[in-house]
PDB file of N, CA and C in Angstrom:
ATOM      1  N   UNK A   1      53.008-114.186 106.207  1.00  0.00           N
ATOM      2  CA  UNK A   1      51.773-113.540 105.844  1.00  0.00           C
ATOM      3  C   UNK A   1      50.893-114.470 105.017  1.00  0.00           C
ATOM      4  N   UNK A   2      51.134-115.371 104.750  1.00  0.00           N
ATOM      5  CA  UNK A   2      50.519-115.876 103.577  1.00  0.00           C
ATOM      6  C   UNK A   2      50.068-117.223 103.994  1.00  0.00           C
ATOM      7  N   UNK A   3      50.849-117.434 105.291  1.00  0.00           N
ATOM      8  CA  UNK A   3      49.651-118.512 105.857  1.00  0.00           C
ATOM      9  C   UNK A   3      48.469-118.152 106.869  1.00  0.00           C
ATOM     10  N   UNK A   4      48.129-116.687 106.719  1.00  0.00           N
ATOM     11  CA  UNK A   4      47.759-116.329 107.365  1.00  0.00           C
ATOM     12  C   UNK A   4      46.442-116.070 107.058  1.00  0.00           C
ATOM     13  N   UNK A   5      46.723-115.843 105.107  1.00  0.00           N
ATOM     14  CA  UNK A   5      45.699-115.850 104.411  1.00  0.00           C
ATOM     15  C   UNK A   5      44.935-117.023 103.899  1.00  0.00           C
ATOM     16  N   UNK A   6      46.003-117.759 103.667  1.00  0.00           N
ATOM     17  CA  UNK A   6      45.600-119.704 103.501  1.00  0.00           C
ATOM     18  C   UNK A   6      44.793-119.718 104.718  1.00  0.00           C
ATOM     19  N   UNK A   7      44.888-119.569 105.886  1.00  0.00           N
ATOM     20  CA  UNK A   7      43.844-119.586 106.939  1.00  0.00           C
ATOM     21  C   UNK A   7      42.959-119.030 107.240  1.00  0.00           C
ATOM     22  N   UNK A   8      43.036-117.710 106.408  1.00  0.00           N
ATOM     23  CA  UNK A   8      41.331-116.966 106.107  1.00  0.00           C
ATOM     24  C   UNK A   8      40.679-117.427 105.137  1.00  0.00           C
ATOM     25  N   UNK A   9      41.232-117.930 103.816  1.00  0.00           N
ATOM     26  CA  UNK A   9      40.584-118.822 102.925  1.00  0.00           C
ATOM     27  C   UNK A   9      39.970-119.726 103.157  1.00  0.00           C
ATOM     28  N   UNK A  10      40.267-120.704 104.493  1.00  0.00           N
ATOM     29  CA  UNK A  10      39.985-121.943 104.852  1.00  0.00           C
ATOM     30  C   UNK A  10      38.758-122.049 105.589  1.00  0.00           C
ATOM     31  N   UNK A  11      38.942-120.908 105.968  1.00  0.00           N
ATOM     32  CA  UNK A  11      37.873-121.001 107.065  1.00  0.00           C
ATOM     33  C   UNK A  11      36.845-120.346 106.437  1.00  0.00           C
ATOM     34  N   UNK A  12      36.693-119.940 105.457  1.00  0.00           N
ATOM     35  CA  UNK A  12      35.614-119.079 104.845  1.00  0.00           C
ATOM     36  C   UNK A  12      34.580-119.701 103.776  1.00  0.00           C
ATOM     37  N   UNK A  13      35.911-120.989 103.647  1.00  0.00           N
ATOM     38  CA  UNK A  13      35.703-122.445 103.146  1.00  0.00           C
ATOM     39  C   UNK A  13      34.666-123.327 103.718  1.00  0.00           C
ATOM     40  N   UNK A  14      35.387-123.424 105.107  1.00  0.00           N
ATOM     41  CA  UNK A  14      34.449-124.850 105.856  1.00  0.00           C
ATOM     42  C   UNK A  14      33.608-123.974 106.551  1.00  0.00           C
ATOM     43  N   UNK A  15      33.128-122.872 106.641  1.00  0.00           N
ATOM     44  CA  UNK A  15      32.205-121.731 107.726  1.00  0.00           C
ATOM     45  C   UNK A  15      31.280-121.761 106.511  1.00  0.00           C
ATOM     46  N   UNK A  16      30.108-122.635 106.816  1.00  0.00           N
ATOM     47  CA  UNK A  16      28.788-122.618 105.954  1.00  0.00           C
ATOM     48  C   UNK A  16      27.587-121.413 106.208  1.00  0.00           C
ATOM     49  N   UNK A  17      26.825-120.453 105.661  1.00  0.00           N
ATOM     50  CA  UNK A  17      25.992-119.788 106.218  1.00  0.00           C
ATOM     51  C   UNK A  17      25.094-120.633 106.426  1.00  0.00           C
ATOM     52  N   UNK A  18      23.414-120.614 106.973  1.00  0.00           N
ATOM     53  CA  UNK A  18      22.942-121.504 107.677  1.00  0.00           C
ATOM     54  C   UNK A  18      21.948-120.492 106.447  1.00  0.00           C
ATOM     55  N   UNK A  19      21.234-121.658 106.002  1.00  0.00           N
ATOM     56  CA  UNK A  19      19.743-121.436 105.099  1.00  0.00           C
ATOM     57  C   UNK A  19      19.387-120.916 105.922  1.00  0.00           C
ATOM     58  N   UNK A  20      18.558-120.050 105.270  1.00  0.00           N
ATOM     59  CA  UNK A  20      17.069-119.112 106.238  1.00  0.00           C
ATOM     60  C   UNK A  20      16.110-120.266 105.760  1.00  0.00           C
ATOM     61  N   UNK A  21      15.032-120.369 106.639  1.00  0.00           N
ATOM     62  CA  UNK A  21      13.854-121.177 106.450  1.00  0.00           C
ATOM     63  C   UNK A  21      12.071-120.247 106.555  1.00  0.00           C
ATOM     64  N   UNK A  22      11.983-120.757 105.131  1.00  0.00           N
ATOM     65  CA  UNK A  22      10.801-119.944 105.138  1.00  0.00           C
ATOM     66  C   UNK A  22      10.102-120.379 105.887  1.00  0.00           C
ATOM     67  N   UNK A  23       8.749-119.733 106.440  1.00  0.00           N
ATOM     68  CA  UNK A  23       7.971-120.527 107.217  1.00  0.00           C
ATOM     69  C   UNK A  23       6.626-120.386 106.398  1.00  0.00           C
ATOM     70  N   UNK A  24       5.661-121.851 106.533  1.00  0.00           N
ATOM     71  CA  UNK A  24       4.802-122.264 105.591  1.00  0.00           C
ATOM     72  C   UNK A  24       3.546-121.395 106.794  1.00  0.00           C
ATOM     73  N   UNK A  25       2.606-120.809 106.480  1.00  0.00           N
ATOM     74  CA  UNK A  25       1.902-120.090 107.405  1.00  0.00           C
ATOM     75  C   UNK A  25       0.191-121.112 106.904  1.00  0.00           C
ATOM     76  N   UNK A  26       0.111-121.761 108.321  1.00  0.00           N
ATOM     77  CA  UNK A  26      -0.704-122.788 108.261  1.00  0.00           C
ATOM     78  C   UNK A  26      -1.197-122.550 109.807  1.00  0.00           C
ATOM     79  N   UNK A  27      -2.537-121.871 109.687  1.00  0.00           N
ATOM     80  CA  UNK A  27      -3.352-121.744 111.217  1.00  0.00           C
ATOM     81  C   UNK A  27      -3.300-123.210 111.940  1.00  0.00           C
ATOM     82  N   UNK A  28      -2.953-124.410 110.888  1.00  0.00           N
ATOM     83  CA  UNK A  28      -3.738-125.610 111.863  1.00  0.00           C
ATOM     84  C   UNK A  28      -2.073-126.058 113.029  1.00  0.00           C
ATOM     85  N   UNK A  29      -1.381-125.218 112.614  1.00  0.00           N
ATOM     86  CA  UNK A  29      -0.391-125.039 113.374  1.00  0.00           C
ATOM     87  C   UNK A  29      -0.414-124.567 115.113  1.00  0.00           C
ATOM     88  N   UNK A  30      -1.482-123.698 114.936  1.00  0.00           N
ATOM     89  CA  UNK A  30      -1.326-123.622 116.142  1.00  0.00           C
ATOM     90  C   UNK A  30      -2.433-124.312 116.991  1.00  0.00           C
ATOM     91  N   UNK A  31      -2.787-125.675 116.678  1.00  0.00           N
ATOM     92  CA  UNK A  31      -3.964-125.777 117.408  1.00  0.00           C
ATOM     93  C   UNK A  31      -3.423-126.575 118.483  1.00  0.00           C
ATOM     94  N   UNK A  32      -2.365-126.557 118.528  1.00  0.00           N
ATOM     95  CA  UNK A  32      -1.926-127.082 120.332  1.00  0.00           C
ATOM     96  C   UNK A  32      -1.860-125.918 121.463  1.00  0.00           C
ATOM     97  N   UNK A  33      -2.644-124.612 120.879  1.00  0.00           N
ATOM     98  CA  UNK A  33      -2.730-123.829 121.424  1.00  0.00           C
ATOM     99  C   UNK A  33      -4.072-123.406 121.712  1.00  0.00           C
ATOM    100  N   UNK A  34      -5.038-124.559 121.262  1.00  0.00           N
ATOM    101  CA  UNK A  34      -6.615-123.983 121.509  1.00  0.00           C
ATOM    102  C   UNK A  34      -6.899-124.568 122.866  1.00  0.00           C
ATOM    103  N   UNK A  35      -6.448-125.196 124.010  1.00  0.00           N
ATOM    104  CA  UNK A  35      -7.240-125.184 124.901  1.00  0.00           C
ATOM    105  C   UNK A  35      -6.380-124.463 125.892  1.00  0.00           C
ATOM    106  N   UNK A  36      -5.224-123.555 125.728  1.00  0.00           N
ATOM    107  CA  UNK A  36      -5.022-122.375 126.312  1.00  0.00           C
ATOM    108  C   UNK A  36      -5.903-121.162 126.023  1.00  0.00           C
ATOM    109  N   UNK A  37      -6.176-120.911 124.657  1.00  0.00           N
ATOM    110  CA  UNK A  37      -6.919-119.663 124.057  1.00  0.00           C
ATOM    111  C   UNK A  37      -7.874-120.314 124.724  1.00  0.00           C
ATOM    112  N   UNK A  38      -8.709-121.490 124.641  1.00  0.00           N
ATOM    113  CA  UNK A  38     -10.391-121.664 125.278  1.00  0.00           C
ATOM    114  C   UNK A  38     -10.595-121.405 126.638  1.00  0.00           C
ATOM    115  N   UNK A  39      -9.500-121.789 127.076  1.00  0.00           N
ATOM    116  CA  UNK A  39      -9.530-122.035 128.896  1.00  0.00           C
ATOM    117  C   UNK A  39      -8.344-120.828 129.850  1.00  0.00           C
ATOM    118  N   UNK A  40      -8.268-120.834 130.567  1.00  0.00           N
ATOM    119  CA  UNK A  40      -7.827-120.429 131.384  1.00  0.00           C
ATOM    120  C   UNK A  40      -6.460-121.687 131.859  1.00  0.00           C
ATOM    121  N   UNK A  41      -6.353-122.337 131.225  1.00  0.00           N
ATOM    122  CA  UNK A  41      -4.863-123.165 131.255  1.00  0.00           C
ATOM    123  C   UNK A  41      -3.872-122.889 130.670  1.00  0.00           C
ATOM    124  N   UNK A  42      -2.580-122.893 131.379  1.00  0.00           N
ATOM    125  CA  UNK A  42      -1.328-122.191 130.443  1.00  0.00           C
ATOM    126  C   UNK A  42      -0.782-123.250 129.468  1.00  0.00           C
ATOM    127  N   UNK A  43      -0.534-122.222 128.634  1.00  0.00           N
ATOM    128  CA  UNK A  43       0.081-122.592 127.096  1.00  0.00           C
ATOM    129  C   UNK A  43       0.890-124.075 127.393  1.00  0.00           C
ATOM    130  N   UNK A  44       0.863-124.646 126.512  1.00  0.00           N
ATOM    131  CA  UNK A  44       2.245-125.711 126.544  1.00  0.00           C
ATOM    132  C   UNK A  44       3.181-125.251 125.812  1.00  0.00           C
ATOM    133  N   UNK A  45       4.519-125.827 125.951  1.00  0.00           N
ATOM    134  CA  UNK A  45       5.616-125.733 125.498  1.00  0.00           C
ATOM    135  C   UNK A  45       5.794-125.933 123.662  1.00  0.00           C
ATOM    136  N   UNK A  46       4.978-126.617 123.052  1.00  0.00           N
ATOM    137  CA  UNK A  46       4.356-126.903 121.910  1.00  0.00           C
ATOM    138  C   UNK A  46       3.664-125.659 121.153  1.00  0.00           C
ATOM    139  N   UNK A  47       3.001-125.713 122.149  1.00  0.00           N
ATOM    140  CA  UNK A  47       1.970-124.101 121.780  1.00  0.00           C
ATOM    141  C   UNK A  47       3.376-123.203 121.773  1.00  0.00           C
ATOM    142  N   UNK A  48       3.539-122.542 122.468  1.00  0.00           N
ATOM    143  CA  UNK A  48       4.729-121.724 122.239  1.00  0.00           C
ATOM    144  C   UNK A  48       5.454-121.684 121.779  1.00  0.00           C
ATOM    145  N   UNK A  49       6.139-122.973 120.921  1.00  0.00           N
ATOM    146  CA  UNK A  49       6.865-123.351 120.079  1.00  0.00           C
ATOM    147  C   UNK A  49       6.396-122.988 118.653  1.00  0.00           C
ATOM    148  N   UNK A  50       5.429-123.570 118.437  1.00  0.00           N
ATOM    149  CA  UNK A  50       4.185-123.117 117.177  1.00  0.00           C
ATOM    150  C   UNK A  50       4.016-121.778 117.133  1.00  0.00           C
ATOM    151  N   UNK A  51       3.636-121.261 117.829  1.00  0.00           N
ATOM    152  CA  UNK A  51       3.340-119.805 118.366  1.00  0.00           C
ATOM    153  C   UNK A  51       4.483-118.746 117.289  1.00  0.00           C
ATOM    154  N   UNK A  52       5.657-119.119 117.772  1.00  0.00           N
ATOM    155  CA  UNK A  52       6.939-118.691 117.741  1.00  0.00           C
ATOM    156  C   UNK A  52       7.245-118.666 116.192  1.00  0.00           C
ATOM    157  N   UNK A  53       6.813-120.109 115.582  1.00  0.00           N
ATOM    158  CA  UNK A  53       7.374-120.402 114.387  1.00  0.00           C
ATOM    159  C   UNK A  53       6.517-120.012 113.483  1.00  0.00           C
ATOM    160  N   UNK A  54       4.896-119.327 114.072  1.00  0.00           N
ATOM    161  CA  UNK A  54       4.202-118.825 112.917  1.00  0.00           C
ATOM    162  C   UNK A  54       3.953-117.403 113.621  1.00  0.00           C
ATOM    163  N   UNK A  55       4.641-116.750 113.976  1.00  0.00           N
ATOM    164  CA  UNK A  55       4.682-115.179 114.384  1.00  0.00           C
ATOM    165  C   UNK A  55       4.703-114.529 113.003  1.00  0.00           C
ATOM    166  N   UNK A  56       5.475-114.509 111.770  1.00  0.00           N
ATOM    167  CA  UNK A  56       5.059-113.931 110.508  1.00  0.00           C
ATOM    168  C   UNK A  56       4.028-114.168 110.188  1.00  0.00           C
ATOM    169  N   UNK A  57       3.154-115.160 110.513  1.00  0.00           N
ATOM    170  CA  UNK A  57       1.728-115.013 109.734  1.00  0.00           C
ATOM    171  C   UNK A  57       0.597-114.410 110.371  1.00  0.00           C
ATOM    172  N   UNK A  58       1.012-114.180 111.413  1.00  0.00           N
ATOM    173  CA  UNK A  58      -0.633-113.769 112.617  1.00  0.00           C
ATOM    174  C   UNK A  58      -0.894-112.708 112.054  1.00  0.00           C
ATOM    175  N   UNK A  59       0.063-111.894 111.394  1.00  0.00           N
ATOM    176  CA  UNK A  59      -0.902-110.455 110.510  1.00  0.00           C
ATOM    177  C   UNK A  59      -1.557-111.326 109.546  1.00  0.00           C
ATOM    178  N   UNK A  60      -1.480-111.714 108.702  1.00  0.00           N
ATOM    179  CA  UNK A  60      -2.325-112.569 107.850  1.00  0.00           C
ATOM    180  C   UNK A  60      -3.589-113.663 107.964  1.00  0.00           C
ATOM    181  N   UNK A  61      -3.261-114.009 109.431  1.00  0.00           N
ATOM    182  CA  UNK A  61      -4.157-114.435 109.833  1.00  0.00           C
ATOM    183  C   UNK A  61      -5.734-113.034 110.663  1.00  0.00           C
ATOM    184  N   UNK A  62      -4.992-112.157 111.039  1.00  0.00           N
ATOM    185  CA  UNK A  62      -6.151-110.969 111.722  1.00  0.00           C
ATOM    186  C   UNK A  62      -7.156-110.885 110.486  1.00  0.00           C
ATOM    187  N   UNK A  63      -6.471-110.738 109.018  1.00  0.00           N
ATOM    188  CA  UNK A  63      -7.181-110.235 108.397  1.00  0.00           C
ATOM    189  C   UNK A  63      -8.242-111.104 107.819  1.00  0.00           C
ATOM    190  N   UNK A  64      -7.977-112.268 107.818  1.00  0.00           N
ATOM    191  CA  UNK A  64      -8.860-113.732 107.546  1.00  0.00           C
ATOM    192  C   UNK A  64     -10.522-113.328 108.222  1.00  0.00           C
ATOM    193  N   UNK A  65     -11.383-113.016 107.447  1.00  0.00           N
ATOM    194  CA  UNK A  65     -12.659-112.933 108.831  1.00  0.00           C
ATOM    195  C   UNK A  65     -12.704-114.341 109.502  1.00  0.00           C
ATOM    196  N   UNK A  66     -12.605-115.539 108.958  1.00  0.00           N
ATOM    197  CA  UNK A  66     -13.030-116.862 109.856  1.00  0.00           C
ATOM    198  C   UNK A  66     -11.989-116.808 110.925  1.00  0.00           C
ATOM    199  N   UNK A  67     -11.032-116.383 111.182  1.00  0.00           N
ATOM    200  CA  UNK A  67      -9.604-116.434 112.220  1.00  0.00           C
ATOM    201  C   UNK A  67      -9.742-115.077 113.135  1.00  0.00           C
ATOM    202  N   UNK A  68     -10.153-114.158 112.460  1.00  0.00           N
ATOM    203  CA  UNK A  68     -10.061-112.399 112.611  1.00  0.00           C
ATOM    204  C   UNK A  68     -10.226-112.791 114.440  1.00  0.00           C
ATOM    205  N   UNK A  69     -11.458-113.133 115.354  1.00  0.00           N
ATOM    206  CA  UNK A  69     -11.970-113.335 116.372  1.00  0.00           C
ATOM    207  C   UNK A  69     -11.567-114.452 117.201  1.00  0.00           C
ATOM    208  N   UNK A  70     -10.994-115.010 117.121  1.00  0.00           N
ATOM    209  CA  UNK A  70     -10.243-116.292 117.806  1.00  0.00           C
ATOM    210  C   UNK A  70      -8.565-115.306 117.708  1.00  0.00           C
ATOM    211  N   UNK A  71      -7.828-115.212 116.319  1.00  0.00           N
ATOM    212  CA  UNK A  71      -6.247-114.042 116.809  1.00  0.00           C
ATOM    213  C   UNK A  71      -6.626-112.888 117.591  1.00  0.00           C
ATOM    214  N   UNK A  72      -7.604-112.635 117.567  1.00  0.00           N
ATOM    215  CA  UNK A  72      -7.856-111.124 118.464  1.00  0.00           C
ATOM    216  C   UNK A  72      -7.914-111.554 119.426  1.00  0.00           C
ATOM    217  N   UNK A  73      -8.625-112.081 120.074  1.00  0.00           N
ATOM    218  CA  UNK A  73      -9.227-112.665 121.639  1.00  0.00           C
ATOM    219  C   UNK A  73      -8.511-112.237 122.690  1.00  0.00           C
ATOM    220  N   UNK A  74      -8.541-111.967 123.820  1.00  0.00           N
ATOM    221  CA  UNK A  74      -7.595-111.869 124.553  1.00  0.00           C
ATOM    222  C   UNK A  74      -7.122-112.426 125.484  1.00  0.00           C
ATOM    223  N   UNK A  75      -7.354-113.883 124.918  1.00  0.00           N
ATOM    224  CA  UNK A  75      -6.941-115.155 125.638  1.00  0.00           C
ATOM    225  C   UNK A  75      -6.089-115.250 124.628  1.00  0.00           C
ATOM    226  N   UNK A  76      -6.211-115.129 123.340  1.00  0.00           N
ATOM    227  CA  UNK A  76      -4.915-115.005 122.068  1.00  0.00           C
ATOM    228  C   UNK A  76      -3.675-114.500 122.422  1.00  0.00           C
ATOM    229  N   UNK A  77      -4.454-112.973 123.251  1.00  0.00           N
ATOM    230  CA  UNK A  77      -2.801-112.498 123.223  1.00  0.00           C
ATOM    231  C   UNK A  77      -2.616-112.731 124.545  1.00  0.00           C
ATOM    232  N   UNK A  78      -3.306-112.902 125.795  1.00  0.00           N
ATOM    233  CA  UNK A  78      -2.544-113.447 126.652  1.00  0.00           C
ATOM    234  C   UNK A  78      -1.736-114.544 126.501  1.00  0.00           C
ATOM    235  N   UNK A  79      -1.741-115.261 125.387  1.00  0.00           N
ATOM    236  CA  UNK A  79      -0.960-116.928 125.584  1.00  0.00           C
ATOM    237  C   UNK A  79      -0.352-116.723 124.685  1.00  0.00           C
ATOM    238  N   UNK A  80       0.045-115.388 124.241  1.00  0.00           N
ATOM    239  CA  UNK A  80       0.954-115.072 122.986  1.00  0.00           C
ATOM    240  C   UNK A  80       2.024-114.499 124.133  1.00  0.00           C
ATOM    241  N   UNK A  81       1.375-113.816 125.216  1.00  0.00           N
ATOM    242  CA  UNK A  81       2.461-112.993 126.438  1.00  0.00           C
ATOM    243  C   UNK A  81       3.324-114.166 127.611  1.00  0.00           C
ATOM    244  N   UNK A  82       2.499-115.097 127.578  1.00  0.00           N
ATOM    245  CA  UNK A  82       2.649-115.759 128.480  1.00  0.00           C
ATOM    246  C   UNK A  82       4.194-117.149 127.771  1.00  0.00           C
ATOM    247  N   UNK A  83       3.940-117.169 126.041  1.00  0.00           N
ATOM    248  CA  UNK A  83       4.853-117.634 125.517  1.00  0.00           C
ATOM    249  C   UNK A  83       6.220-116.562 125.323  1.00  0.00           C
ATOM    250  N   UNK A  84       5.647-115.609 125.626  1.00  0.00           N
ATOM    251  CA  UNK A  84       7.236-114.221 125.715  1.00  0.00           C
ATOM    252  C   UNK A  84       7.061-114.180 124.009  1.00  0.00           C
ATOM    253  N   UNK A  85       5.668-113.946 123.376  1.00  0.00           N
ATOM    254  CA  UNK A  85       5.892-113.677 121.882  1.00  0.00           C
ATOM    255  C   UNK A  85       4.586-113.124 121.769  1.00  0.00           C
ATOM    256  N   UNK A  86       4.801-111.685 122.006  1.00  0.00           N
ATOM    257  CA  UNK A  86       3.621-110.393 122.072  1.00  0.00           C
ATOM    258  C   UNK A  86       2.754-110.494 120.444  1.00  0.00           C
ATOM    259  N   UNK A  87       2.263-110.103 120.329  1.00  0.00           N
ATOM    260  CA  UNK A  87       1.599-110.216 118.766  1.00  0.00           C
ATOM    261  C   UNK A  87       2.346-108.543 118.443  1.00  0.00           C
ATOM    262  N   UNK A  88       2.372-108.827 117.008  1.00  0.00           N
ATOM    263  CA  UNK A  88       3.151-107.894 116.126  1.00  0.00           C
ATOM    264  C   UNK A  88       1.712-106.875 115.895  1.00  0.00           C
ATOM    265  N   UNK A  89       2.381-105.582 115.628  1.00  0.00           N
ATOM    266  CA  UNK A  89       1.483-104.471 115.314  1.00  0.00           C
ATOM    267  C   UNK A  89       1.187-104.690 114.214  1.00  0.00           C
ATOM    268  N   UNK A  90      -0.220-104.440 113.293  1.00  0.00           N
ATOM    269  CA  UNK A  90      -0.169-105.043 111.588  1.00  0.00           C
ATOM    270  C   UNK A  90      -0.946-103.897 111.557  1.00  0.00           C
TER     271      UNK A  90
END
């Protein structure tokens, strides 16, 4: 029994949790995504990537008036659908 527990110890040992990473919410982040939002060209892989990694801030960004009309757009949220990352209800 008791190496059984030495082996739940051990592993509880070398089994690291993984930091959470805040994310820094910076619009100029997504600007590998402005000539999808401008055009009728699909997103890049970049864009969607970005997209993805600033999904907590797009409520913060709606409420911005200089941003409010470019996150709304609906070239916004089409290339928010088209990355498989819908915009959040705020």
């Amino acid at each position: 029994m008791s190496k059984y527990v030495l082996c739940i110890v051990l592993m509880f040992l070398l089994v690291k949790p993984e930091p959470s990473t805040a994310v820094t919410c910076d619009p100029m982040q997504l600007s590998s995504c402005a000539s999808a939002i401008s055009s009728s060209s699909p997103p890049s892989a970049m864009c969607c990537a970005k997209l993805k990694e600033q999904k907590p801030c797009l409520c913060q960004y709606m409420k911005n008036p200089n941003l409010q009309k470019l996150i709304n757009s609906p070239n916004s949220r089409k290339v928010a659908i088209q990355c498989g990352s819908p915009f959040p209800s705020c």
